[in-house]
Protein backbone atom coordinates (compact mmCIF):
# COMPACT_ATOMS: atom_id res chain seq x y z
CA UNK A 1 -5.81 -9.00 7.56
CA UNK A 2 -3.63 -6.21 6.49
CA UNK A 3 -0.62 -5.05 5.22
CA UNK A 4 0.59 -1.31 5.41
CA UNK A 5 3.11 -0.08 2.79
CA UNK A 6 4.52 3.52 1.86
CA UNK A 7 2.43 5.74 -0.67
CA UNK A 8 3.80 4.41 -3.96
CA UNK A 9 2.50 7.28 -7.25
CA UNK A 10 2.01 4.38 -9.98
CA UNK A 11 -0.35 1.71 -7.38
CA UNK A 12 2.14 -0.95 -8.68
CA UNK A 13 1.04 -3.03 -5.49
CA UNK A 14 -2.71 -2.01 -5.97
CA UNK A 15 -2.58 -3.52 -9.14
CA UNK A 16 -0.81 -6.93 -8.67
CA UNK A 17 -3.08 -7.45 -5.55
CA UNK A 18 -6.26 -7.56 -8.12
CA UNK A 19 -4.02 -9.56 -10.20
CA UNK A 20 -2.46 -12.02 -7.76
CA UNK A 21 -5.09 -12.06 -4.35
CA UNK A 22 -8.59 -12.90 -4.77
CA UNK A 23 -9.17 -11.93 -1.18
CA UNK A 24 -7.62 -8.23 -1.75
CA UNK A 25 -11.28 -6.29 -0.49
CA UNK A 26 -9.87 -2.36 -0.54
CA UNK A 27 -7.36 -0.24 0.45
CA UNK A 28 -6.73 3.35 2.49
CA UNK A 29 -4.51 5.97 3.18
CA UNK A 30 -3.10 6.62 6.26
CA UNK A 31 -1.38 10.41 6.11
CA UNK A 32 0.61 11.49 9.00
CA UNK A 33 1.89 14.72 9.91
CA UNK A 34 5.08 14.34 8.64
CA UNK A 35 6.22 15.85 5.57
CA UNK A 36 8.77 14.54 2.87
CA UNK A 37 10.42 15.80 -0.21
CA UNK A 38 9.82 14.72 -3.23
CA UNK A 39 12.70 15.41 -5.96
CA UNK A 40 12.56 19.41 -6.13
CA UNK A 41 8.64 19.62 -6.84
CA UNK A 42 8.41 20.12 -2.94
CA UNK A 43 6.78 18.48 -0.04
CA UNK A 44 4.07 15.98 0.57
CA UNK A 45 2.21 14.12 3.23
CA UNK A 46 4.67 11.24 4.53
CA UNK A 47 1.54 8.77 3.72
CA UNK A 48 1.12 4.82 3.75
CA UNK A 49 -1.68 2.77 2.10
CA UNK A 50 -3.20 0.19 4.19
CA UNK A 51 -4.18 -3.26 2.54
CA UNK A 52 -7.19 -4.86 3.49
CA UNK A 53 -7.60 -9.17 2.91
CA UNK A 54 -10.40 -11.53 3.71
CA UNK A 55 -7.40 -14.03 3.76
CA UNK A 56 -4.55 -14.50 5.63
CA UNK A 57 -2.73 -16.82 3.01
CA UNK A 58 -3.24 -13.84 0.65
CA UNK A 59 -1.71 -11.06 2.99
CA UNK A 60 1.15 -12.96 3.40
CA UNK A 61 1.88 -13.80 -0.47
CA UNK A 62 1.29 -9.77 -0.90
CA UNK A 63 3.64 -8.78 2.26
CA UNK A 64 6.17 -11.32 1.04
CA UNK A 65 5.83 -9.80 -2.58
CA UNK A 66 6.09 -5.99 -1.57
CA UNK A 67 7.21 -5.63 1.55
C-alpha cells in the first residue's frame, strides 16, 4: 500500500509514520518536471514522497492523518 503526499522540508509525516505505523517499510521521491517557488530563495523540483505500508489498516490511519 501507499500513500503519495507533497515534499514537506521538516519529514513531519516521515516521522509520525515510525511513530504511529508499524507497517511504514520506506519511502521515495517522486520529482516531476515542474518547478515551484519557494518564498524568494527561488525554484525547486515540484516533488512528492511516496509512502510505502505492508498494511492496509496502516495506510489508511496515515492518509487519514496527513492527507
Amino acid at each position: 500500500m501507499t500513500v503519495t503526499l507533497p515534499y514537506d522540508p521538516v519529514w513531519a509525516a516521515l516521522a509520525w509514520a515510525k511513530e504511529h505505523c508499524p507497517s511504514y517499510i520506506t519511502n521515495e521521491v517522486e520529482n516531476t518536471t515542474r518547478l515551484k517557488r519557494v518564498s524568494s530563495s527561488g525554484w525547486v523540483n515540484d516533488s512528492s514522497i511516496v509512502y510505502h505500508f505492508s498494511d492496509e489498516k496502516d495506510a489508511f490511519m496515515f492518509k487519514l492523518r496527513w492527507a
